[in-house]
Protein backbone atom coordinates (compact mmCIF):
# COMPACT_ATOMS: atom_id res chain seq x y z
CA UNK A 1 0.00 0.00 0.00
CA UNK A 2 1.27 3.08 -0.73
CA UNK A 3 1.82 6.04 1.54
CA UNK A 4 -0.93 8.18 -0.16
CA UNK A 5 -3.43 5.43 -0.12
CA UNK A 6 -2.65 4.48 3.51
CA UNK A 7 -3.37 8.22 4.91
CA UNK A 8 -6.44 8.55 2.33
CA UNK A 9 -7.87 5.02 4.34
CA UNK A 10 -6.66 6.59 7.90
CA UNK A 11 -8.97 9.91 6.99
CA UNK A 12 -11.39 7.64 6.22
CA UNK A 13 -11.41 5.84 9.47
CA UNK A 14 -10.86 9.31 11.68
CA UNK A 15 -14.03 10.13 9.57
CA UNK A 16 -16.52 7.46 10.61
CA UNK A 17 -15.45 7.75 14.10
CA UNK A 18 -16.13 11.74 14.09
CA UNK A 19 -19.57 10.58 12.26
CA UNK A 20 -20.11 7.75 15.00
CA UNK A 21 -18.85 10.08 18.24
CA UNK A 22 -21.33 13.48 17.09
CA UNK A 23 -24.62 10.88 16.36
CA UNK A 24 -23.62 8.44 20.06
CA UNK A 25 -23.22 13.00 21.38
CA UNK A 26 -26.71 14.09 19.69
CA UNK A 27 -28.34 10.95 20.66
CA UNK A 28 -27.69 11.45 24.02
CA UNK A 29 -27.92 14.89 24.67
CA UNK A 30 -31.38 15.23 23.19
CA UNK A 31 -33.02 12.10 24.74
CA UNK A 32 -34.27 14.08 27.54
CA UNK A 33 -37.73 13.00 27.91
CA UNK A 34 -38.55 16.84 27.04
CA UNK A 35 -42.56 17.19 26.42
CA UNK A 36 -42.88 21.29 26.66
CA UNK A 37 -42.88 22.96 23.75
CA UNK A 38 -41.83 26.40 23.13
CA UNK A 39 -43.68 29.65 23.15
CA UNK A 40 -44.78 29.72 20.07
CA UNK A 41 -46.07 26.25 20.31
CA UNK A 42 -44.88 24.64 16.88
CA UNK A 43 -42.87 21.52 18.78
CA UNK A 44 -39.78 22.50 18.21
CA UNK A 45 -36.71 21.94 20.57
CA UNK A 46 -35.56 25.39 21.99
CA UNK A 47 -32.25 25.99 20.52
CA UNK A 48 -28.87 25.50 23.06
CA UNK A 49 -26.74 27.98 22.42
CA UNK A 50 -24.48 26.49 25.22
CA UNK A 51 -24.95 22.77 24.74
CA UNK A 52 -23.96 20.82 27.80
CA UNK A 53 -20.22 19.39 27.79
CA UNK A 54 -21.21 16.35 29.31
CA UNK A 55 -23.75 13.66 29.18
CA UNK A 56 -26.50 12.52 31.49
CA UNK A 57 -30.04 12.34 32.06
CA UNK A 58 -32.82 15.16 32.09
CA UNK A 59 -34.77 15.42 35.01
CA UNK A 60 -36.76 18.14 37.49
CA UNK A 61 -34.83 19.25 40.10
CA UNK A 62 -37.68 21.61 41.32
CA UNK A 63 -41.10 22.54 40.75
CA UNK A 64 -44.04 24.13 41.26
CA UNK A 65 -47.69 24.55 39.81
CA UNK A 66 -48.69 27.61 38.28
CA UNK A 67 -51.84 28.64 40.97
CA UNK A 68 -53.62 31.85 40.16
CA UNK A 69 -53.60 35.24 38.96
CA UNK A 70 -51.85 37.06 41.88
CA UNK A 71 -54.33 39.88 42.75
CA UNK A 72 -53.04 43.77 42.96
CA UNK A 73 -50.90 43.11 39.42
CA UNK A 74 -53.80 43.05 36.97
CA UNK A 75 -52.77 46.76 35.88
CA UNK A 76 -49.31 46.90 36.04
CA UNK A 77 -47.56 43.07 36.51
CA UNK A 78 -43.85 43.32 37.32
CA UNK A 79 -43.49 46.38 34.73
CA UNK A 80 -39.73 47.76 35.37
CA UNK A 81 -38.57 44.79 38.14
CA UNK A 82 -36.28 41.91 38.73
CA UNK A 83 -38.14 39.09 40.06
CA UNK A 84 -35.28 36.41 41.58
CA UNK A 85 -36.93 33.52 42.83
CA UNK A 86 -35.22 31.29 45.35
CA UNK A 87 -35.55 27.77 44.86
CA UNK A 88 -34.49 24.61 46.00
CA UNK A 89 -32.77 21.58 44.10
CA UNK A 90 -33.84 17.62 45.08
CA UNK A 91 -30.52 16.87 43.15
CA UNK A 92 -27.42 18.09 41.04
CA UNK A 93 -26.61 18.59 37.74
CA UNK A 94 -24.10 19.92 35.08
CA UNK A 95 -26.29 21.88 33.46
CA UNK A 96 -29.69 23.91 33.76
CA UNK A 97 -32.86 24.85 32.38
CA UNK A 98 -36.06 26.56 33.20
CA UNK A 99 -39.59 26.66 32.40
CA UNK A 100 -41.81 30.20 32.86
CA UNK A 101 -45.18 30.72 32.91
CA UNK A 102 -47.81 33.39 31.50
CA UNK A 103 -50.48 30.81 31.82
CA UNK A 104 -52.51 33.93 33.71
CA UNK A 105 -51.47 36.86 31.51
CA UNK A 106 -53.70 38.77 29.59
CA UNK A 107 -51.36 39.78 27.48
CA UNK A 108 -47.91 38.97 25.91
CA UNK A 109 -45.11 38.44 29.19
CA UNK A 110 -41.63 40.40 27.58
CA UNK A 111 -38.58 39.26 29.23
CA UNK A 112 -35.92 40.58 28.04
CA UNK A 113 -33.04 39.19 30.39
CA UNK A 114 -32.99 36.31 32.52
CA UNK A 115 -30.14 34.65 34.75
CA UNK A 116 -29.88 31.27 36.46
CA UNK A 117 -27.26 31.25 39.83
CA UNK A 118 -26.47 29.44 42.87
CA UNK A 119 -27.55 31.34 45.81
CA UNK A 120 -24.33 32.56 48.34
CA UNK A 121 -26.41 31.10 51.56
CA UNK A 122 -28.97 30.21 53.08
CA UNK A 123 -31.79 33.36 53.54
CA UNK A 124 -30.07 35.70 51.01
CA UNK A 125 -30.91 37.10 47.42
CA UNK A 126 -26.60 37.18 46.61
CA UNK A 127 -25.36 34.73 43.93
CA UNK A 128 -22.00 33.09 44.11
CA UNK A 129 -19.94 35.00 41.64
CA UNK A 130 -18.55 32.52 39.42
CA UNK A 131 -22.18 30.33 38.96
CA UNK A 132 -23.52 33.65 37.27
CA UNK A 133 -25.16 32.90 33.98
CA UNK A 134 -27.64 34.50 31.50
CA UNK A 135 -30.69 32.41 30.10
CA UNK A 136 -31.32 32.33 26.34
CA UNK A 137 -34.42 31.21 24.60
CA UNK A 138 -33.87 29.21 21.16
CA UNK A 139 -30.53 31.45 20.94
CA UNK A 140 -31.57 34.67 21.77
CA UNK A 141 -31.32 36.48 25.43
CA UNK A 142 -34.92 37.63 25.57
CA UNK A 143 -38.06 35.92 24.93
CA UNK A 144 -42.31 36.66 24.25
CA UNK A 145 -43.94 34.32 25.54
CA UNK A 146 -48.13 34.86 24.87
CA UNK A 147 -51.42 34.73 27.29
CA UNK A 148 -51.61 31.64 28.28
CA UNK A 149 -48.57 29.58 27.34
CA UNK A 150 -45.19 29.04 28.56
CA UNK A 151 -41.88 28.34 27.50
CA UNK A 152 -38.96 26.50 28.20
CA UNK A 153 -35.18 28.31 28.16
CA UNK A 154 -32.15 26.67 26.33
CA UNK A 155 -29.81 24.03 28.31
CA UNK A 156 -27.10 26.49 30.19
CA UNK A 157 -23.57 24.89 31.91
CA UNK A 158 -23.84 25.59 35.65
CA UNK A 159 -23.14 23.46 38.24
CA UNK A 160 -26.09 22.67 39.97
CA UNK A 161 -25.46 21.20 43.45
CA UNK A 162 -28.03 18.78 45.16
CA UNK A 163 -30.06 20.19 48.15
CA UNK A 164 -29.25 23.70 47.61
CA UNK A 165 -30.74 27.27 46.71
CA UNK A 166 -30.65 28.55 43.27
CA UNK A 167 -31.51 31.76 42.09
CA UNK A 168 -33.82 32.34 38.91
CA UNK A 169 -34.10 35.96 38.08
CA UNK A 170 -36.71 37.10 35.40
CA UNK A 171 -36.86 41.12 34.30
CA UNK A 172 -39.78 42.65 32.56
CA UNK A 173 -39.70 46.33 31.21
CA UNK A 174 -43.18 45.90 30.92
CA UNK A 175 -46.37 44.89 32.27
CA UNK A 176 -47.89 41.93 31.25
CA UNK A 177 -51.28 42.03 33.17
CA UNK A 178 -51.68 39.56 35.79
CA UNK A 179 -48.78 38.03 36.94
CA UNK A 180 -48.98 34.15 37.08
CA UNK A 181 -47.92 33.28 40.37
CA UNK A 182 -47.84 29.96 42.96
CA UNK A 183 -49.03 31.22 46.25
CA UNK A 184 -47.51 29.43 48.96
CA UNK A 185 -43.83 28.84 48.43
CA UNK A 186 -42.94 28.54 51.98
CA UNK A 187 -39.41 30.15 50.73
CA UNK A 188 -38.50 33.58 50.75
CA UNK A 189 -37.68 35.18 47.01
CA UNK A 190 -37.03 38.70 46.22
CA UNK A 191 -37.63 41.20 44.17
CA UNK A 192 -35.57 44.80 42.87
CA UNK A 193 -36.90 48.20 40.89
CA UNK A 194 -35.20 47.96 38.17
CA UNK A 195 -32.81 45.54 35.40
CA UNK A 196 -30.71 43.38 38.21
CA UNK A 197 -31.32 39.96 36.99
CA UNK A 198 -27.40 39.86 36.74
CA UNK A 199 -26.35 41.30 39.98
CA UNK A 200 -24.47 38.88 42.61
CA UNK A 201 -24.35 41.23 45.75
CA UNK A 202 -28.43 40.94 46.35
CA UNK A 203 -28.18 44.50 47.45
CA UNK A 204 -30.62 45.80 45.31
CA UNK A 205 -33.55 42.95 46.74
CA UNK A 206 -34.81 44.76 48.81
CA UNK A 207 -38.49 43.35 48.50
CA UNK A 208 -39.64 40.25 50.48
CA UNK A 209 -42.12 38.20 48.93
CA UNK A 210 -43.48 34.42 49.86
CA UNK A 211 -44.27 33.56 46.26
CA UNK A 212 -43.04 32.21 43.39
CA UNK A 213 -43.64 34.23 40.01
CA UNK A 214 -43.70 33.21 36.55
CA UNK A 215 -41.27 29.91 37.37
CA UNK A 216 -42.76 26.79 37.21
CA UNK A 217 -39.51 23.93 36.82
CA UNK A 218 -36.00 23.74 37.33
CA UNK A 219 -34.33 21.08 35.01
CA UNK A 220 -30.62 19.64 35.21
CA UNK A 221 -28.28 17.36 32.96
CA UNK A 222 -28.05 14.75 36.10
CA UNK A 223 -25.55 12.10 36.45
CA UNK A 224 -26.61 11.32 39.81
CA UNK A 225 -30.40 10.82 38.81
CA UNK A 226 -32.33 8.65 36.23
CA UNK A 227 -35.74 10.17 36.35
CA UNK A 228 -38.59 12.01 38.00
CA UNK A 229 -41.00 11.30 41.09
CA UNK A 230 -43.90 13.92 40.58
CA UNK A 231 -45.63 14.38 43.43
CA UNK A 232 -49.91 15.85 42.82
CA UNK A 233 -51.30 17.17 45.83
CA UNK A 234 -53.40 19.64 47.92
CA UNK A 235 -52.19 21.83 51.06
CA UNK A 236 -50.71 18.89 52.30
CA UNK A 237 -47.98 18.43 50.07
CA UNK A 238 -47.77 22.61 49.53
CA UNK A 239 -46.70 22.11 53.01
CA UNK A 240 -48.63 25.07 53.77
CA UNK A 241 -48.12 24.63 58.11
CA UNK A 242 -44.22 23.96 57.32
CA UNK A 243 -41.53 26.25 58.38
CA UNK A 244 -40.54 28.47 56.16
CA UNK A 245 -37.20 28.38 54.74
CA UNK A 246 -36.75 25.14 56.11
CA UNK A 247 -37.69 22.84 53.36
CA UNK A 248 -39.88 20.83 55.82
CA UNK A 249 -42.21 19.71 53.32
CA UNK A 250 -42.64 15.93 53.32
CA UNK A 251 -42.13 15.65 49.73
CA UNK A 252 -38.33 17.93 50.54
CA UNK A 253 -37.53 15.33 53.93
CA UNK A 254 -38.79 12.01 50.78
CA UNK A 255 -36.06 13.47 48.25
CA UNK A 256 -33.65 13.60 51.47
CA UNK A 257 -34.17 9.98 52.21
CA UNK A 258 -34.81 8.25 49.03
CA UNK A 259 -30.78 9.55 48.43
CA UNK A 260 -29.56 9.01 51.98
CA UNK A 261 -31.08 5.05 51.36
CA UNK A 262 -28.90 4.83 48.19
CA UNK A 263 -25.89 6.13 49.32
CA UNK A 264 -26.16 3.55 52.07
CA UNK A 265 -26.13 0.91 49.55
CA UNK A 266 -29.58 0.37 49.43
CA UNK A 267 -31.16 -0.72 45.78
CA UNK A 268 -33.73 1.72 45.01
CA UNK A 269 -34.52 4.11 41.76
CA UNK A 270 -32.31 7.15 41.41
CA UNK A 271 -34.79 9.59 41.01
CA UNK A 272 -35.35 13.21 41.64
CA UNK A 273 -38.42 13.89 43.28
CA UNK A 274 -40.84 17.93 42.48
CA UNK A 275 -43.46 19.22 44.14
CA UNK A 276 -46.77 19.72 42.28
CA UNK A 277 -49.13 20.55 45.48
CA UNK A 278 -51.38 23.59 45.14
CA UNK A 279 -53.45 24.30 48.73
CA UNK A 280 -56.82 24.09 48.34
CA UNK A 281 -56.88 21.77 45.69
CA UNK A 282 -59.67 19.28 44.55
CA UNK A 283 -59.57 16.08 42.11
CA UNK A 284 -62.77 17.25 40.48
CA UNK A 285 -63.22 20.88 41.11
CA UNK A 286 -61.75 24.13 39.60
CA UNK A 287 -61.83 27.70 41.26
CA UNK A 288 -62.98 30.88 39.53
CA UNK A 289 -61.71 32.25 36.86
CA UNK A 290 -60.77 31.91 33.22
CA UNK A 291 -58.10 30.02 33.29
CA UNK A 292 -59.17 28.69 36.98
CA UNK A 293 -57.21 29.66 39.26
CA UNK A 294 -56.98 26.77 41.42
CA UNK A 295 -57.28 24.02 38.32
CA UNK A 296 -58.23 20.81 39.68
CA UNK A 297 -56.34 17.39 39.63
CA UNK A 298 -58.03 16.74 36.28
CA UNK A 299 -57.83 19.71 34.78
CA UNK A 300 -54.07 20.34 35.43
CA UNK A 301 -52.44 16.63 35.21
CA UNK A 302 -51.37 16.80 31.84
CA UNK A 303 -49.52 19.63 32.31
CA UNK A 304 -48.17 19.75 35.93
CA UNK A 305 -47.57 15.81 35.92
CA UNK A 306 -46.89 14.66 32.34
CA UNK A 307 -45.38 17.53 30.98
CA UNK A 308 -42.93 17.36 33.85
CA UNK A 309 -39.27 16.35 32.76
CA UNK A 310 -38.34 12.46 32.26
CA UNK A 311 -41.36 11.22 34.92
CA UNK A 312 -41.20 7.96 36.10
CA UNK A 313 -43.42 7.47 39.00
CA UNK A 314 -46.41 10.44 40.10
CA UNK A 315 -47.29 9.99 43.66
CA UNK A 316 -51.50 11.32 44.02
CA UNK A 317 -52.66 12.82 47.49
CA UNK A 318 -55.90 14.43 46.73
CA UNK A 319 -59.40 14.48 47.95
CA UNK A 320 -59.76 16.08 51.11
CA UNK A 321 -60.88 19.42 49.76
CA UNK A 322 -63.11 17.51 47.24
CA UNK A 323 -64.67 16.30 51.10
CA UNK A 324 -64.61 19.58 52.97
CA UNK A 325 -64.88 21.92 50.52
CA UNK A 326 -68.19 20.91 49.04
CA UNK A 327 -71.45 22.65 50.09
CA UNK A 328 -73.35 18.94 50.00
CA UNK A 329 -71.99 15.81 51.45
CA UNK A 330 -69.37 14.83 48.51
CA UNK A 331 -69.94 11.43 46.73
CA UNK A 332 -67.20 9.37 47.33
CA UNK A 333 -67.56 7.46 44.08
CA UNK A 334 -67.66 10.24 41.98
CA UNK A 335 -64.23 11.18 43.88
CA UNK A 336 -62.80 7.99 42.97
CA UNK A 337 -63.85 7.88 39.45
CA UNK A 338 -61.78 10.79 39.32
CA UNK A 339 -58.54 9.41 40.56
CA UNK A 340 -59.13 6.95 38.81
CA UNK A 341 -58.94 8.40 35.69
CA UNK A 342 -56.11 10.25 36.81
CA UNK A 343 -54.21 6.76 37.11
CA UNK A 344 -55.60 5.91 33.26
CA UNK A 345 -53.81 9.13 32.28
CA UNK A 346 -50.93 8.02 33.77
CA UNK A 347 -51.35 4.13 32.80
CA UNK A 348 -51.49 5.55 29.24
CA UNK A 349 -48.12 7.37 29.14
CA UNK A 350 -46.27 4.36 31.10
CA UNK A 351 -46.06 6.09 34.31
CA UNK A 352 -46.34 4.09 37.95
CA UNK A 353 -49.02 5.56 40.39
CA UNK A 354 -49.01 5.70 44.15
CA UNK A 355 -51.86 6.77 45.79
CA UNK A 356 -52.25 8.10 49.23
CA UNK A 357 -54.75 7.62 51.96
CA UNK A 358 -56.63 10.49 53.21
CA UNK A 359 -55.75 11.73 56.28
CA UNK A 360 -57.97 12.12 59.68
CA UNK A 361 -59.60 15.76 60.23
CA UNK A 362 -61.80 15.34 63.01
CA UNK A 363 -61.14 18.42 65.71
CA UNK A 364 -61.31 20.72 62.19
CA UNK A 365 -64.39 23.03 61.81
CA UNK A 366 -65.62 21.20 58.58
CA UNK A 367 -65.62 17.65 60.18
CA UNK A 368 -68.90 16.04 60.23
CA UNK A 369 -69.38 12.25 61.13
CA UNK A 370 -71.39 11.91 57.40
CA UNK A 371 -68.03 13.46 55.85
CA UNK A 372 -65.53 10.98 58.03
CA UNK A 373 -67.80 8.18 56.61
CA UNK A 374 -66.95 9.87 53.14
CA UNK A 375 -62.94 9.63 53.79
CA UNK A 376 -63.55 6.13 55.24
CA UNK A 377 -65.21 4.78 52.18
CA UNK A 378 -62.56 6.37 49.84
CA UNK A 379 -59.61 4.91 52.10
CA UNK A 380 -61.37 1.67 52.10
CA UNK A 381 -60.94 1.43 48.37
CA UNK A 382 -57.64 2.66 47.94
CA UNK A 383 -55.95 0.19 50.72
CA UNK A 384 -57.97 -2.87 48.43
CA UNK A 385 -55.74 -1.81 45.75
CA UNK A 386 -58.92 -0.40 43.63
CA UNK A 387 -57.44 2.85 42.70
CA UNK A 388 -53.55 3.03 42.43
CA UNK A 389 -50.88 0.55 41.76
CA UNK A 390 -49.59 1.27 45.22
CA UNK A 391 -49.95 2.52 48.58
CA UNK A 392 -48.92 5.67 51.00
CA UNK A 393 -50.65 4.93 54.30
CA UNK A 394 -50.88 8.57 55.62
CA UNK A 395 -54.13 7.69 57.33
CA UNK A 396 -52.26 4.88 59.32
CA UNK A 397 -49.07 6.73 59.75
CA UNK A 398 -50.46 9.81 61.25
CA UNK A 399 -53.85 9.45 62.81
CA UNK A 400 -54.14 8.78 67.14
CA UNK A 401 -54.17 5.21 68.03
CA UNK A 402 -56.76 6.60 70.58
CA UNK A 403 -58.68 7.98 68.38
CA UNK A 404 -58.33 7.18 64.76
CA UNK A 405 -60.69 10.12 63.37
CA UNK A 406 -58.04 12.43 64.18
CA UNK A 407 -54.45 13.76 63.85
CA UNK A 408 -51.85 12.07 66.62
CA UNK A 409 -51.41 15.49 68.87
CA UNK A 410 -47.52 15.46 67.67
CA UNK A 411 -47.97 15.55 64.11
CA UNK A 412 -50.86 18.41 64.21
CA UNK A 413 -49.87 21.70 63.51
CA UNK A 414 -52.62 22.70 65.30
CA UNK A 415 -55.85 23.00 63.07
CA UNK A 416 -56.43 19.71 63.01
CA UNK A 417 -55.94 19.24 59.55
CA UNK A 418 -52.69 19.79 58.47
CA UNK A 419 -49.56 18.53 59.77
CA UNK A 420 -46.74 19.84 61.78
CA UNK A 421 -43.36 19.40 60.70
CA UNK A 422 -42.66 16.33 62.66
CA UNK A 423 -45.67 15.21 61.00
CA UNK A 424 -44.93 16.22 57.32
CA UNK A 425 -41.08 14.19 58.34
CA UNK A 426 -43.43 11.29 59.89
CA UNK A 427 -45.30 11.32 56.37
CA UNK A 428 -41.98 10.74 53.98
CA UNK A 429 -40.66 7.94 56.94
CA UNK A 430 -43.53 6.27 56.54
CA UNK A 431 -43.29 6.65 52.59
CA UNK A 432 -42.28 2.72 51.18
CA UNK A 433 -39.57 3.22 48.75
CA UNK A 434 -39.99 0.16 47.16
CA UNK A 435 -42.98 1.36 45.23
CA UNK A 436 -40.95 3.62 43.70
CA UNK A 437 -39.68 0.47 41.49
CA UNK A 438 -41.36 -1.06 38.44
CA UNK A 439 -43.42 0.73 35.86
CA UNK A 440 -47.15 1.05 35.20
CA UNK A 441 -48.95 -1.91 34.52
CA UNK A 442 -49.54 -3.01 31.08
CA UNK A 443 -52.42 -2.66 30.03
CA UNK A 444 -55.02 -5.86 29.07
């Protein structure tokens, strides 16, 4: 073979490998389970204009559901301010994304810089220095996204530690009508007059608020974390008697243990696990509005539990408001069908169910003894494996031994419906992590 020939068959070779290494890099990097679509709704992948340097899996880190229209913004939103909500990861990643939501505008949300950073410490709106990154959206730093929709920002490199604070700042020069906002964060986030969405020192937050605004998920390139536990609930998993700033919720003290378990050597599902609780919340009914504020289990699944990142298992804990909140004495079947179709939903897309148990409420000023027979029938069903392909015994776990119709005195925060944070830990301890394993059941 001659020297000419032999380099022409080496360029060959280096060729097919390039060919072979960028298809095994694109496969990878966009297999990220990735069901939101952009703002202008025409399926297409945002655009990365910083694709992630290494590979892993996509999952949610964090969170929340979009809840209502918050009231005092319908005239001027967040015209002229940096919104920088503090969140908090369930585990790490290489790199970042975020979803935002205008699900309650009334008209077009303009954002025309947004940032993504690691918070300095605990209780603070400052940004480590060198974790300091701007958001793009397919490629571009600002983004429209309409009434109604929301949109998902390109991949970003940032080192995302597990069981931290990150901070996701959003500015608008202009108002957008209502601001779409979830309620109950239980975490302190911040807000400054002005463009600061790239300022570290926090100086300029000088407004306190208890909400989260227009963020709705926190995504990361994981290594550490093969997929998503989404968990659907009511006040109850909102943690809305929890301490703030303590991420006391019992789906926060779940994450904490499902990873603790694992690095113990224990063989369970590496998953990340987000909070899609909204207080008040039914499985059949909807609040005012147009959209609802409030949406109910049904109304909102697709979006808050499907649509989620790379989900794997979606843990249900609804039906107490469907109980209290109802001017006649609910039907418990008509409660059931409705988790039940919930779990169909799920079924269909190949995602595991675990249903909990619905916890005791007697000492609470809606308790009746026709409305305990109500929870009694529904728990009935779902312990007979009727409803879900597995179990959370909150009932058991929680309720008096004394006195089964109500809270154990520990565990009560006090209004004898929701728990106290010993009882939100007591409600993840109690948590099997088994059923985390396995997939849906196929279907017959």
């Amino acid at each position: 073979m001659t020297r000419g020939r032999g380099y022409a068959l080496l360029a060959l070779v280096v060729a097919a490998i390039v060919a072979l290494s960028t298809a095994i890099y694109v496969g990878v990097g966009s297999d990220d389970g990735m069901r939101n679509r952009n703002a202008l709704g025409d399926g297409r992948a945002p655009h990365n204009s910083a694709a992630p340097a290494s590979t892993g899996t996509w999952v949610g880190t964090w969170s929340t559901s979009p809840s209502a229209a918050e009231p005092g913004t319908e005239t001027t939103g967040m015209a002229d301010r940096s919104v920088r909500n503090i969140v908090h990861t369930s585990v790490g990643g290489t790199s970042a994304r975020v979803t935002l939501s205008n699900l309650y505008g009334q008209s077009p949300l303009s954002i025309t810089r947004a940032t993504i950073a690691v918070s300095a410490g605990s209780g603070t709106a400052a940004a480590l220095a060198d974790t300091m990154r701007q958001l793009t959206f397919s490629g571009g730093p600002t983004v429209v996204i309409p009434p109604g929709r929301q949109v998902m920002s390109d991949a970003v490199r940032v080192l995302i530690p597990h069981d931290s604070d990150v901070l996701i700042t959003t500015y608008s020069p202009t108002s957008s009508g209502p601001v779409t906002y979830h309620r109950h964060a239980r975490q302190v986030s911040y807000v400054a007059q002005g463009d600061h969405a790239q300022d570290t020192t926090g100086t300029p937050y000088a407004e306190r608020t208890g909400s989260w605004r227009y963020l709705t998920a926190l995504d990361v390139l994981s290594n550490e974390s093969e997929g998503t536990v989404v968990v659907l609930g009511d006040s109850l998993t909102d943690g809305i008697t929890s301490t703030p700033g303590t991420n006391s919720r019992w789906t926060d003290v779940l994450s904490d243990r499902l990873r603790s378990e694992i690095a113990a050597g224990r063989e369970l599902p590496r998953y990340s696990v987000v909070n899609q609780g909204i207080s008040g919340n039914q499985v059949l009914a909807d609040g005012l509005g147009r959209p609802a504020d409030n949406p109910s289990g049904l109304n909102r699944f697709g979006r808050d539990v499907l649509e989620r990142t790379n989900v794997k298992v979606v843990v249900i804990d609804l039906g107490v408001n469907d109980i209290l909140r109802n001017p006649r004495l609910a039907d418990p079947n008509a409660i059931l069908a409705g988790l039940r179709t919930l779990v169909g939903q799920a079924h269909a897309r190949g995602v595991k169910v675990v249903g909990a148990t619905l916890m005791p409420f007697y000492g609470h000023r809606g308790y009746t003894e026709a409305r305990e027979a109500v929870r009694q029938t529904i728990n009935a069903e779902i312990r007979a494996g009727r409803v879900y392909d597995a179990v959370a015994d909150f009932d058991q776990a929680l309720r008096d031994p004394y006195d089964p119709r109500r809270l154990r005195s520990d565990y009560d925060s006090g209004d004898h419906l929701h728990p106290s944070d010993l009882g939100y830990a007591r409600m993840a301890e109690s948590f099997d992590l088994e059923t985390l394993k396995g997939s849906a059941p196929a279907e017959l």
